[in-house]
N, C-alpha and C. Protein backbone atom coordinates (compact mmCIF):
# COMPACT_ATOMS: atom_id res chain seq x y z
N UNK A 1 140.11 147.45 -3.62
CA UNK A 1 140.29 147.96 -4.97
C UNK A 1 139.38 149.17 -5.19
N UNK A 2 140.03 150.61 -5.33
CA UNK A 2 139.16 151.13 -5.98
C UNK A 2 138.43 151.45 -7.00
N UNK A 3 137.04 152.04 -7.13
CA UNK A 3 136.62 152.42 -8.23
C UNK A 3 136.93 153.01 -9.32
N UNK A 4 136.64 153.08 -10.73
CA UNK A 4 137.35 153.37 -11.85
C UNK A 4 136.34 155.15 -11.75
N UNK A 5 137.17 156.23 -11.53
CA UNK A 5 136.59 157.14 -11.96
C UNK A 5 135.67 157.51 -12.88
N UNK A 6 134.16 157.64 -13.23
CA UNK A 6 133.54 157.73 -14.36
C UNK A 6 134.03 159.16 -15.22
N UNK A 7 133.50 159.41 -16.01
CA UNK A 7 133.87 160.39 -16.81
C UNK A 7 132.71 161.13 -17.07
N UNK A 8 132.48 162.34 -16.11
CA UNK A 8 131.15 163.07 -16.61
C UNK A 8 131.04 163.68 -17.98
N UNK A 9 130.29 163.08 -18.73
CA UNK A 9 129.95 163.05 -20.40
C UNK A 9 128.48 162.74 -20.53
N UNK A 10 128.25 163.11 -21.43
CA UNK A 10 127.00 163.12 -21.85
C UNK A 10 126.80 161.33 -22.86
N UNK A 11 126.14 160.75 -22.32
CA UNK A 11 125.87 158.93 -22.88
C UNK A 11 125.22 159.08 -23.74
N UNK A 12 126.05 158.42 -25.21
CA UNK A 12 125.29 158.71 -26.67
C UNK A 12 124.45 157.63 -26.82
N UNK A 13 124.87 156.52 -26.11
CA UNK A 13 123.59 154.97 -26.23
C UNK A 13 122.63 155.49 -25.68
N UNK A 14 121.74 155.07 -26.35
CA UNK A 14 120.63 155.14 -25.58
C UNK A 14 119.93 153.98 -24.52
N UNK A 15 120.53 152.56 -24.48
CA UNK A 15 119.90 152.27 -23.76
C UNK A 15 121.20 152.09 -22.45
N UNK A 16 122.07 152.78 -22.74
CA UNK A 16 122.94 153.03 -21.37
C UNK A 16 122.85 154.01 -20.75
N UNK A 17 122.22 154.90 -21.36
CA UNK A 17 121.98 156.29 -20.78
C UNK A 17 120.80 155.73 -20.33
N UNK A 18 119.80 155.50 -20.34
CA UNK A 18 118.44 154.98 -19.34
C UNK A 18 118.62 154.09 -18.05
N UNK A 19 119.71 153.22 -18.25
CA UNK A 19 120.25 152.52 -17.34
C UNK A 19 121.05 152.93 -16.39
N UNK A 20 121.68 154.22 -16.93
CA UNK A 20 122.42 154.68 -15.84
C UNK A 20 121.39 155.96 -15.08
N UNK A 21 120.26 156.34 -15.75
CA UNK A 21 119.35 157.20 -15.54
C UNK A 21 118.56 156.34 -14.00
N UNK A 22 118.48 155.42 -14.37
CA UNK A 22 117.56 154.82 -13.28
C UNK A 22 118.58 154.49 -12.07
N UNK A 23 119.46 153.97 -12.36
CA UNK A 23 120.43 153.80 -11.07
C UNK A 23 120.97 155.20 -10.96
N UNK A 24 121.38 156.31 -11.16
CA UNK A 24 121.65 157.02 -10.65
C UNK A 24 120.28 158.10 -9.67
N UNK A 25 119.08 157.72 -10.82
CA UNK A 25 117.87 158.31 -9.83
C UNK A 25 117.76 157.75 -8.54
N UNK A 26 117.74 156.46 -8.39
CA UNK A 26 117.60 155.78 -7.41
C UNK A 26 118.52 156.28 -6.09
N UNK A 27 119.67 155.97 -6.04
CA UNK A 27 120.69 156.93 -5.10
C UNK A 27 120.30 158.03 -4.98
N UNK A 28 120.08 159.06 -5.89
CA UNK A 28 119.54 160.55 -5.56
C UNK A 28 118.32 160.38 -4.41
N UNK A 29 117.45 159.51 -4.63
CA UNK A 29 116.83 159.75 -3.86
C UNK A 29 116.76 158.76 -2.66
N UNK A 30 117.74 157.74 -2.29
CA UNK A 30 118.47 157.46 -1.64
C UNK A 30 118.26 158.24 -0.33
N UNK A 31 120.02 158.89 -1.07
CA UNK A 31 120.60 159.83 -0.41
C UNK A 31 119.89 161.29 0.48
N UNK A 32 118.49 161.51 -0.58
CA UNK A 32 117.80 162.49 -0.16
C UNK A 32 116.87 161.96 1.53
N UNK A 33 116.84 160.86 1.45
CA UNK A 33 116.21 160.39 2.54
C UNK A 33 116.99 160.16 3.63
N UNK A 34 118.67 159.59 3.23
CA UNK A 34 119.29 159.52 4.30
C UNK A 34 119.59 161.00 5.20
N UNK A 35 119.85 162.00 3.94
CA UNK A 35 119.74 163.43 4.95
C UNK A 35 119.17 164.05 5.38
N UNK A 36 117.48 163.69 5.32
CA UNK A 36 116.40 163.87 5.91
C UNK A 36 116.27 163.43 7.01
N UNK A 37 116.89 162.14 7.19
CA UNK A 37 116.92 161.03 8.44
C UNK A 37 118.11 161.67 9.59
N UNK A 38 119.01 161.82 8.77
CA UNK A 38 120.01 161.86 9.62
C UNK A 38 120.43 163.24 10.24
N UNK A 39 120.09 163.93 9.61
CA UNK A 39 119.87 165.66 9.85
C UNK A 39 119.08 166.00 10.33
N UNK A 40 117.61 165.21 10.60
CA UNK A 40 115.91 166.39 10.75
C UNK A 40 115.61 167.30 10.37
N UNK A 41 115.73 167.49 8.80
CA UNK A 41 115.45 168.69 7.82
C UNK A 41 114.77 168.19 7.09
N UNK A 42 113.99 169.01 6.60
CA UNK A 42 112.37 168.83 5.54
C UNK A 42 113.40 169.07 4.21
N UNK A 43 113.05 167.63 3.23
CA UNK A 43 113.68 168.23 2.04
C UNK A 43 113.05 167.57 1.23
N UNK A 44 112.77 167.82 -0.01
CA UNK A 44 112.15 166.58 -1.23
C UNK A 44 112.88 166.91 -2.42
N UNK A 45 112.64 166.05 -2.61
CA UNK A 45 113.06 165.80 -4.69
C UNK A 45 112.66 165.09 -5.92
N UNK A 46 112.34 166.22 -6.83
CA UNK A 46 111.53 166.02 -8.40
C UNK A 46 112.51 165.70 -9.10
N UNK A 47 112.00 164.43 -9.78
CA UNK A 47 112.89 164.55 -11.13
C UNK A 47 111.49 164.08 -12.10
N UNK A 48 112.08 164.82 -13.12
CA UNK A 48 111.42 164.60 -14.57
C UNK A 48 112.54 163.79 -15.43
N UNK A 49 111.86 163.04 -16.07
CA UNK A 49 112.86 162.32 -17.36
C UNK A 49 111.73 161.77 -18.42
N UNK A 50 112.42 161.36 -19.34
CA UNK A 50 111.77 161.27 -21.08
C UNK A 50 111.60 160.16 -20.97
N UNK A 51 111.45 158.91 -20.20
CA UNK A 51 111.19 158.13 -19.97
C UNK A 51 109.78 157.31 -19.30
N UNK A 52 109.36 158.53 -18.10
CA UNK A 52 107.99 158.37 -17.96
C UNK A 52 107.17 159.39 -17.55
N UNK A 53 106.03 159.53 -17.54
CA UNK A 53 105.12 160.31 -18.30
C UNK A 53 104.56 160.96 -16.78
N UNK A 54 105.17 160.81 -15.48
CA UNK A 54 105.30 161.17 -14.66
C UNK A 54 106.46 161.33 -13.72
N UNK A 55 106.16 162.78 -12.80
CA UNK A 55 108.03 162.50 -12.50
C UNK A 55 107.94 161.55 -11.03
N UNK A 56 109.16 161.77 -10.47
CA UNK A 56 109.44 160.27 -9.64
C UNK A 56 109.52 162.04 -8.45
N UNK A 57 108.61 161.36 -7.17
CA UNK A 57 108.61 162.03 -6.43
C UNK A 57 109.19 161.63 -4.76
N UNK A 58 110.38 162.03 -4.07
CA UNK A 58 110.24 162.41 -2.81
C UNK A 58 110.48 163.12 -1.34
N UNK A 59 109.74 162.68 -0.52
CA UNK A 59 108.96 162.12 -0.04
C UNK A 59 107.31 161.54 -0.86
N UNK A 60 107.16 160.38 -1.52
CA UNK A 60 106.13 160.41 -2.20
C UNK A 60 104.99 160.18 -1.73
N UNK A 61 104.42 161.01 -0.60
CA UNK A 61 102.95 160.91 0.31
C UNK A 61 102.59 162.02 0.04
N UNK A 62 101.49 162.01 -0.21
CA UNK A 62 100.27 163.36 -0.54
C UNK A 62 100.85 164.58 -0.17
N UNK A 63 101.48 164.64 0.91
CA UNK A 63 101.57 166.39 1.31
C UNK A 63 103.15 166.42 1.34
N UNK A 64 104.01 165.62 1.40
CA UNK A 64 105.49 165.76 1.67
C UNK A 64 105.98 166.84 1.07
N UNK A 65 106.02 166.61 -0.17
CA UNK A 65 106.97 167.50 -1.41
C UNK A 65 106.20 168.49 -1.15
N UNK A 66 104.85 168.52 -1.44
CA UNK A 66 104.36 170.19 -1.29
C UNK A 66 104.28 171.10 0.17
N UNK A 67 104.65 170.34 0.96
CA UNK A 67 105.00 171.15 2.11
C UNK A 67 105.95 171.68 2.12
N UNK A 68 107.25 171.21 1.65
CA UNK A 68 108.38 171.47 1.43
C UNK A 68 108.75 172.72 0.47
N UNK A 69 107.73 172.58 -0.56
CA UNK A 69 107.33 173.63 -1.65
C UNK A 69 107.26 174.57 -1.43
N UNK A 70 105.81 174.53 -0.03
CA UNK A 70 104.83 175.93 -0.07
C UNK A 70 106.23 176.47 1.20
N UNK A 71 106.95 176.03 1.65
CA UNK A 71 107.49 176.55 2.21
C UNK A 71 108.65 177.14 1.96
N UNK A 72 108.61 176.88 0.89
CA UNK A 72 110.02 177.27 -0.15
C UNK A 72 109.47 178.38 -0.49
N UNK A 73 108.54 178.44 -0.96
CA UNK A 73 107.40 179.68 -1.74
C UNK A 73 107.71 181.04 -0.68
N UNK A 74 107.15 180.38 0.40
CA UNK A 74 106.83 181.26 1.63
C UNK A 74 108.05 182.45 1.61
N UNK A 75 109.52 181.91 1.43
CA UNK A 75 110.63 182.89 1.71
C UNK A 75 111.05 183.67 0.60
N UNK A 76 111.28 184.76 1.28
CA UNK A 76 111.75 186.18 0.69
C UNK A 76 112.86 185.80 -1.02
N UNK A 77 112.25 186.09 -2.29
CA UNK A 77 112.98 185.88 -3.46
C UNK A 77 114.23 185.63 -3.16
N UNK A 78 114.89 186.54 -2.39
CA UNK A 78 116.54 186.57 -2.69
C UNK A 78 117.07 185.63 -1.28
N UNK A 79 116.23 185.22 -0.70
CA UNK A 79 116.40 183.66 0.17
C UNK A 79 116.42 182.56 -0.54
N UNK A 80 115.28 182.56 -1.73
CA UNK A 80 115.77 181.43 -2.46
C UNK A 80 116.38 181.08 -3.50
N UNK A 81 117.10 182.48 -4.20
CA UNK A 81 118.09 182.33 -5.14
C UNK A 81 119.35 182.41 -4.48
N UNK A 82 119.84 182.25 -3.14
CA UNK A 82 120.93 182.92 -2.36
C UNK A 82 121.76 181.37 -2.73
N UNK A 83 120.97 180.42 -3.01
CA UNK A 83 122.54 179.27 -2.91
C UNK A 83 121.64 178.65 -4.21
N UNK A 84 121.10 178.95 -5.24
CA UNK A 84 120.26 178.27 -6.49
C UNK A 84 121.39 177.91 -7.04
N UNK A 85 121.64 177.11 -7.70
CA UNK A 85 122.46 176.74 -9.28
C UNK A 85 122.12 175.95 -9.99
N UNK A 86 122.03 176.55 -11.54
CA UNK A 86 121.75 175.56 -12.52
C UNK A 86 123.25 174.83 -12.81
N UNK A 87 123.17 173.77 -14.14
CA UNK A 87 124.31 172.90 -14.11
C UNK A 87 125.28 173.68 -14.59
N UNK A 88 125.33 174.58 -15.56
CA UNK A 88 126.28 175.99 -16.14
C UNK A 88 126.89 176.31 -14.85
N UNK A 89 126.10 177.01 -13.93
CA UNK A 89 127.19 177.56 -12.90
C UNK A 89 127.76 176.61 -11.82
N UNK A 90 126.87 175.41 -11.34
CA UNK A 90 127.74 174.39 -10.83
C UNK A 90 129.18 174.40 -11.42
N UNK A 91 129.09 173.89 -12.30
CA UNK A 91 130.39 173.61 -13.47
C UNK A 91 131.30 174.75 -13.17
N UNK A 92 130.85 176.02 -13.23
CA UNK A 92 131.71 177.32 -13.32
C UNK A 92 132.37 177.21 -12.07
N UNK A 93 131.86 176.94 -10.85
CA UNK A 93 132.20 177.13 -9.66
C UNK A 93 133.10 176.07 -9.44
N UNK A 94 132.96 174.76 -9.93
CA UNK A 94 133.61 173.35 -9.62
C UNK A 94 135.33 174.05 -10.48
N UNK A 95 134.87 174.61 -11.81
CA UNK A 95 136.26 174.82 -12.23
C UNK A 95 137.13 175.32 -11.93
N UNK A 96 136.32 176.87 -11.20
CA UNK A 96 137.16 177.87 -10.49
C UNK A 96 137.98 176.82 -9.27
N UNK A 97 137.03 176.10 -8.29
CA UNK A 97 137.79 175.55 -7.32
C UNK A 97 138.82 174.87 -7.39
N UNK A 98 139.03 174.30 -8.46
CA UNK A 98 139.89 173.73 -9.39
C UNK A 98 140.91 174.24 -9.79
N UNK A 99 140.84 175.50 -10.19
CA UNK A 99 141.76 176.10 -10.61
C UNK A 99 142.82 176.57 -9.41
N UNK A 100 141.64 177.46 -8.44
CA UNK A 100 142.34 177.60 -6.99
C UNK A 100 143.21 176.87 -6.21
N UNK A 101 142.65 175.34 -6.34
CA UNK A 101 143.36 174.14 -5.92
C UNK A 101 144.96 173.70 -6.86
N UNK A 102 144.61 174.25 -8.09
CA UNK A 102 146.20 174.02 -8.92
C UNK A 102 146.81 174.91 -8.80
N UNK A 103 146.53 176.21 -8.72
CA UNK A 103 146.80 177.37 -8.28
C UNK A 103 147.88 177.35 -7.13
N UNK A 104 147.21 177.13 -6.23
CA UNK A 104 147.63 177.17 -4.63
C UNK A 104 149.15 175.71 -4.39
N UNK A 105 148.83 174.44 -5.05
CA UNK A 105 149.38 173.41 -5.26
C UNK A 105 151.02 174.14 -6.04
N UNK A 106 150.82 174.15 -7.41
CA UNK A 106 151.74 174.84 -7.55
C UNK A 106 152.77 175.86 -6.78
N UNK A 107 151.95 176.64 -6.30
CA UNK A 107 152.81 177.60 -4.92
C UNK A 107 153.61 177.24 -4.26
N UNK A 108 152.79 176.25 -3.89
CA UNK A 108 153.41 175.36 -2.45
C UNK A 108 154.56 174.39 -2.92
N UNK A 109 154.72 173.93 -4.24
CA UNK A 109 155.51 173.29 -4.79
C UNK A 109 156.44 174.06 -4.95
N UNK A 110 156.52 175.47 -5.69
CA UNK A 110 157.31 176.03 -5.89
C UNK A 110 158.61 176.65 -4.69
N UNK A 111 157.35 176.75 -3.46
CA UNK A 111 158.50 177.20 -2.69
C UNK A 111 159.31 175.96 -1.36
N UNK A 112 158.83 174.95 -2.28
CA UNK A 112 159.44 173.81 -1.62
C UNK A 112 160.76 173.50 -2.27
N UNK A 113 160.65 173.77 -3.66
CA UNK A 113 161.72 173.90 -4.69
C UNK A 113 162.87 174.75 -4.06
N UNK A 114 162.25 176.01 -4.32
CA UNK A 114 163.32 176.98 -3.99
C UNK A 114 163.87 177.06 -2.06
N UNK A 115 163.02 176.35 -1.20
CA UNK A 115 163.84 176.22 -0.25
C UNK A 115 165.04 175.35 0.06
N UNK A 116 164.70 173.91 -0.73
CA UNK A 116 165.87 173.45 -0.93
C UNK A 116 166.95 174.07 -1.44
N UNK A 117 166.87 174.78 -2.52
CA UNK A 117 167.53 175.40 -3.61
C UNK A 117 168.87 176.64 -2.39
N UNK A 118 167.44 177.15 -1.58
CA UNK A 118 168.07 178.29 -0.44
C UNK A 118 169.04 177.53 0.11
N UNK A 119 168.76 176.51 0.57
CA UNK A 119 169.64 175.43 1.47
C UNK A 119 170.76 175.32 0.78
N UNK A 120 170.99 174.83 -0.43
CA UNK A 120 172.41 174.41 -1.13
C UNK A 120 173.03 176.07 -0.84
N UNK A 121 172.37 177.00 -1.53
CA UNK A 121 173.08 178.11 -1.58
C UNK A 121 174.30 178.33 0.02
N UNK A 122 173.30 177.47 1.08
CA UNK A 122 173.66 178.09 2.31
C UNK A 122 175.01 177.12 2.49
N UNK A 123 174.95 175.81 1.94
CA UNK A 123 175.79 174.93 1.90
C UNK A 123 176.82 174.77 1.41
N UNK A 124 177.12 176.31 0.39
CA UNK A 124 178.64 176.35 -0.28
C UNK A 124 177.97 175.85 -1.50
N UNK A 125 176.70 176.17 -2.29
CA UNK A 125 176.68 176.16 -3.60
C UNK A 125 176.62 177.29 -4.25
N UNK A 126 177.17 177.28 -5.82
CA UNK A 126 177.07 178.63 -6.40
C UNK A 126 175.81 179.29 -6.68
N UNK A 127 175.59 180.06 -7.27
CA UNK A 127 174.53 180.59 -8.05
C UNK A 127 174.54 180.90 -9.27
N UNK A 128 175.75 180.73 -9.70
CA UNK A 128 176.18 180.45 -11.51
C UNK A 128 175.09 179.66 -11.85
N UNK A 129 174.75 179.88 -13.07
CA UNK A 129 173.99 179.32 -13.70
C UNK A 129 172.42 179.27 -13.20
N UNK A 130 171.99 180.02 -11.74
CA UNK A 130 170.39 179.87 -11.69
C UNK A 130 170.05 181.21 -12.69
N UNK A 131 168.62 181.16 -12.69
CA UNK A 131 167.48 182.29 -13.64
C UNK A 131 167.07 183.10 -12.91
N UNK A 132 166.82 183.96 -13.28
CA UNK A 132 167.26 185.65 -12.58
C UNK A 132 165.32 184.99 -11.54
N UNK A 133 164.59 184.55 -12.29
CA UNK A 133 163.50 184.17 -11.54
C UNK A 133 164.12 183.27 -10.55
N UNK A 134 164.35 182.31 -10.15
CA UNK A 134 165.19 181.28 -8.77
C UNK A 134 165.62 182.36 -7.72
N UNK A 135 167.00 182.91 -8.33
CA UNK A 135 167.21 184.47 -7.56
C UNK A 135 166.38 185.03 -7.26
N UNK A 136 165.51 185.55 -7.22
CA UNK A 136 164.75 186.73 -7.02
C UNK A 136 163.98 185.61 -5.81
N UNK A 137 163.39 184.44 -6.21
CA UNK A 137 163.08 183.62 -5.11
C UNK A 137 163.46 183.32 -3.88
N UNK A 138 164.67 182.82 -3.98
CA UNK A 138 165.51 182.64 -3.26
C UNK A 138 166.10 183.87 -2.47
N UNK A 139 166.26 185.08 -2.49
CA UNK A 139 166.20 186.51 -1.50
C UNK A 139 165.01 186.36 -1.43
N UNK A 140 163.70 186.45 -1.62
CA UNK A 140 162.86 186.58 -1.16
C UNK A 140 162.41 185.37 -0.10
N UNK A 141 162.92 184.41 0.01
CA UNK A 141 162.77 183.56 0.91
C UNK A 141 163.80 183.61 2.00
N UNK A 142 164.81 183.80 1.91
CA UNK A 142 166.28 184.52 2.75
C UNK A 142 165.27 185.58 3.51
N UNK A 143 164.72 186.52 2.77
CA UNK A 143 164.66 187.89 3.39
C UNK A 143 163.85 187.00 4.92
N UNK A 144 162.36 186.70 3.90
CA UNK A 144 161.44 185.85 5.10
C UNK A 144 161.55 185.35 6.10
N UNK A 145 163.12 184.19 6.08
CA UNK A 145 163.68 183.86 6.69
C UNK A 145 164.42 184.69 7.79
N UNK A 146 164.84 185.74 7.34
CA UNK A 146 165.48 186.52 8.43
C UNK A 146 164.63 187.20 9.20
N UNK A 147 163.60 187.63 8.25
CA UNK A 147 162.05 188.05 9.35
C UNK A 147 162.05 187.35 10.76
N UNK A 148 161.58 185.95 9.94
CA UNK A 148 160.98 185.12 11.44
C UNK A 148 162.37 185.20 12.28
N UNK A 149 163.70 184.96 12.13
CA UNK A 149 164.86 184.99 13.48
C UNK A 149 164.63 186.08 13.82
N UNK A 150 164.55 187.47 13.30
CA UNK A 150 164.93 188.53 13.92
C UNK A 150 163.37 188.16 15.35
N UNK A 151 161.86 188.26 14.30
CA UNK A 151 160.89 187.95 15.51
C UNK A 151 161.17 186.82 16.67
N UNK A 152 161.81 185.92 16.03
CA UNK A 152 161.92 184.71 17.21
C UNK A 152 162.91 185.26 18.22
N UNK A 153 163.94 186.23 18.04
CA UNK A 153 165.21 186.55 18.68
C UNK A 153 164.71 187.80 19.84
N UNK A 154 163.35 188.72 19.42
CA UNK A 154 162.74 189.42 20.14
C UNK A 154 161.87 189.26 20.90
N UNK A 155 161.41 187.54 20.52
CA UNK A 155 160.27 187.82 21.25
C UNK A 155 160.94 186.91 22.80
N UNK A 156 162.74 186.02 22.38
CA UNK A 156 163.25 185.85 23.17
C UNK A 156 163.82 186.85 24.64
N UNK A 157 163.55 187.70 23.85
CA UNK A 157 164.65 188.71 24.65
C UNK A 157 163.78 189.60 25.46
N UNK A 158 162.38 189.49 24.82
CA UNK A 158 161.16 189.84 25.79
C UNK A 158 161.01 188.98 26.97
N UNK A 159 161.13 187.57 26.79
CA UNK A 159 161.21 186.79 27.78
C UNK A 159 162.36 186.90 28.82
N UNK A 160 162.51 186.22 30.02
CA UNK A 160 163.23 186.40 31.23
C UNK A 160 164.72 185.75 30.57
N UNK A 161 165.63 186.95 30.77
CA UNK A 161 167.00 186.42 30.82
C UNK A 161 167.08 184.92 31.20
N UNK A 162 168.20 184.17 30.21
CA UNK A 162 168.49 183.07 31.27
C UNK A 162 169.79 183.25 31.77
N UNK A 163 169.93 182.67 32.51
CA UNK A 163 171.85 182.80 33.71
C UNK A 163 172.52 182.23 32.46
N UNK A 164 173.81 182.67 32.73
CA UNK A 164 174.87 182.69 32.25
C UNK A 164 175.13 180.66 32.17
N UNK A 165 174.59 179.92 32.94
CA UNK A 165 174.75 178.58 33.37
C UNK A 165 173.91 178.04 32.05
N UNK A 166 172.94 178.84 32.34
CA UNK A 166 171.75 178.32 31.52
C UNK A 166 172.34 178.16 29.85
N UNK A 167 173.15 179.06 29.39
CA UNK A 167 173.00 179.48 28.01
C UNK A 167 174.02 178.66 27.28
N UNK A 168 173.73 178.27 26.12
CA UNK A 168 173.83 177.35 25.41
C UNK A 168 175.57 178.02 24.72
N UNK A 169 176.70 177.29 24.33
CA UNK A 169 177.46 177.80 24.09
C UNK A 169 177.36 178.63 22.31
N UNK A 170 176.35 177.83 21.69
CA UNK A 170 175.61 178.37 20.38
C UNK A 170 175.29 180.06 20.40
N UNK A 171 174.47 180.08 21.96
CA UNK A 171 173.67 180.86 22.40
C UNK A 171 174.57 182.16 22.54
N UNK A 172 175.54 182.13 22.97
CA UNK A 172 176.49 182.78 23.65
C UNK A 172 177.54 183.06 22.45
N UNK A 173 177.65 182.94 21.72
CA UNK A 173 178.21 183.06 20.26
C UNK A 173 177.20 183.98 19.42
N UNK A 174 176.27 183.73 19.76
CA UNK A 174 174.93 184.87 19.16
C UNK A 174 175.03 186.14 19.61
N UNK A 175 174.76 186.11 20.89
CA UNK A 175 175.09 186.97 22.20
C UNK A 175 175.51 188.90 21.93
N UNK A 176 176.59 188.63 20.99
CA UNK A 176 176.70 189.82 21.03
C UNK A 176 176.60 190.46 19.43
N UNK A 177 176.49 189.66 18.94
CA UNK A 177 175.88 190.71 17.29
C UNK A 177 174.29 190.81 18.17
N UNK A 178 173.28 189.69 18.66
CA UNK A 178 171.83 190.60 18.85
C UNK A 178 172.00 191.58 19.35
N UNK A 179 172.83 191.84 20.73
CA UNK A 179 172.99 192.92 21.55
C UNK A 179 173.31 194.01 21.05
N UNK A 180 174.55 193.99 19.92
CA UNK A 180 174.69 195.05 19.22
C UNK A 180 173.85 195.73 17.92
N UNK A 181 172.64 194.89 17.77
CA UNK A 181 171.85 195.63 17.26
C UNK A 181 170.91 195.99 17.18
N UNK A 182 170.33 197.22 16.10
CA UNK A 182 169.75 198.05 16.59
C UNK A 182 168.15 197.79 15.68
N UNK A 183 167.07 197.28 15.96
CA UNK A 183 166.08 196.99 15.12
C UNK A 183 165.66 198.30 14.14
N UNK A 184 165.92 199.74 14.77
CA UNK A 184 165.34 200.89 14.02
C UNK A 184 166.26 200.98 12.91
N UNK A 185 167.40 200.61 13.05
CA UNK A 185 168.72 200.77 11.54
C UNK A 185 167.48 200.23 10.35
N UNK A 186 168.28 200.39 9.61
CA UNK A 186 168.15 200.46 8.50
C UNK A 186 168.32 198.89 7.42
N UNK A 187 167.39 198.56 6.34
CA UNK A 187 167.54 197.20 6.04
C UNK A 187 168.99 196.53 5.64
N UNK A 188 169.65 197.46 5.20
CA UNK A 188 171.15 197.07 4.85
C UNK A 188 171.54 196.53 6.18
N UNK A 189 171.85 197.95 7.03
CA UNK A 189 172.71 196.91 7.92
C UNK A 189 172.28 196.15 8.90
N UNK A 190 170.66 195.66 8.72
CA UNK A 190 170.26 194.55 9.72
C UNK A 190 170.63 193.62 8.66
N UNK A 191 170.51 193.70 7.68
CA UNK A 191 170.74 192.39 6.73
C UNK A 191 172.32 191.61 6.80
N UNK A 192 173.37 192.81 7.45
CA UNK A 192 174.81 193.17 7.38
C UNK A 192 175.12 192.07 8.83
N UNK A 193 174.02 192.37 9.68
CA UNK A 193 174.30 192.22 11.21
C UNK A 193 174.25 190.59 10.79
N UNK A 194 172.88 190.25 10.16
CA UNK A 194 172.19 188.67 10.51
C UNK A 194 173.45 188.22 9.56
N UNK A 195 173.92 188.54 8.14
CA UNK A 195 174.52 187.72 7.57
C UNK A 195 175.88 187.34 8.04
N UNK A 196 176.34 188.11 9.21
CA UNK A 196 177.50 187.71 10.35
C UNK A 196 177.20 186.86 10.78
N UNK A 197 176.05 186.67 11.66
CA UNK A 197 175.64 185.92 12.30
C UNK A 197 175.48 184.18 11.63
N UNK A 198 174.90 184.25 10.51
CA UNK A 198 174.70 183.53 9.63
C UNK A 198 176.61 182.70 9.61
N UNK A 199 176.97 183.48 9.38
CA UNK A 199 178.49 182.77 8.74
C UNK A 199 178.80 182.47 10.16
N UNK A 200 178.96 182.83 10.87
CA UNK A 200 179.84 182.54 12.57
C UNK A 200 179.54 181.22 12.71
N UNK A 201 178.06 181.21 12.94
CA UNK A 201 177.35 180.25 13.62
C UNK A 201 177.50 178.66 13.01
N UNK A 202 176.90 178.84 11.90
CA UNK A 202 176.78 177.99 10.64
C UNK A 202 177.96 177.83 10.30
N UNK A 203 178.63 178.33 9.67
CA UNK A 203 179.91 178.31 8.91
C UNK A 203 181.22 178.42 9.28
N UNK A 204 181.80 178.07 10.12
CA UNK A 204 182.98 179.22 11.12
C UNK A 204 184.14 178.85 10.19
């Protein structure tokens, strides 16, 4: 069973907000030890809270944290603001990624949509009734599409002939629209050549 997502908010109780203050300190510094352990990197961690009148320190041995400090000190200003964030820009950055991530999601949805969509078209459906946006999709995914055959069909033909034995009767039905054309023409009539091809093959 999984966990119930918490809800990062600010806790108006006060004695749940202390309670979750101490168990969540606790893990912080946890965790700070396990990646000390498990990594071999010098790291410590301060926290202050309104709760006690000293902060909770570690590594908490005399020299730990301040070794860690003076060595923090030691490097060049713009070494140690190079990855700093307060909670404002955490947040800013978490949202952006966020956004990127719905961003990108959407995309990918969209042109999962419209490839099906390409497919019916190819299948003897109309285009009555799509939105001039679908259209415009849909050639632009056609076009794409004809990209990669024309590359896949060249980079065949770069490769070693196969015998006449060899070739697929599909293959051999192709055969002579590639032969007859000419990659330097012009986008019309490569578009003219493949959409022959398209109907022969597919469609006869």
């Amino acid at each position: 069973m999984t966990r119930k997502k918490v809800k990062l908010a600010f806790i108006s109780n006060d004695s749940s907000r202390k309670a979750t203050f101490k168990k969540r300190k606790k893990g912080l510094m946890k965790k700070v030890s396990e990646l000390s352990t498990l990594c071999g990197i010098e790291a410590c961690a301060i926290v202050y809270s309104p709760y006690e009148a000293q902060p909770d320190v570690w590594p908490n041995g005399p020299d730990g944290a301040q070794r860690v400090l003076a060595h923090f000190k030691r490097m060049p200003e713009m070494e140690q603001s190079k990855k700093m964030v307060n909670q404002e820009m955490f947040l800013r950055q978490r949202g952006t990624r966020a956004a990127d991530h719905l961003k990108k999601l959407r995309k990918e949805n969209r042109e999962k949509e419209m490839t099906r969509l390409m497919y019916e078209c190819l299948a003897g459906r109309g285009v009555h009734g799509l939105a001039t946006s679908d259209l415009n999709d849909v050639v632009w995914l056609l076009d794409r599409s004809l990209e990669e055959i024309y590359g896949r069909i060249e980079a065949l033909r770069k490769d070693k002939q196969p015998t006449q034995q060899q070739q697929q009767p599909w293959f051999s039905e192709w055969t002579p629209h590639v032969e007859g054309t000419n990659t330097n023409t012009n986008t019309s009539s490569t578009n003219t050549a493949l959409n022959n091809m398209w109907s022969n093959v597919f469609f006869p």
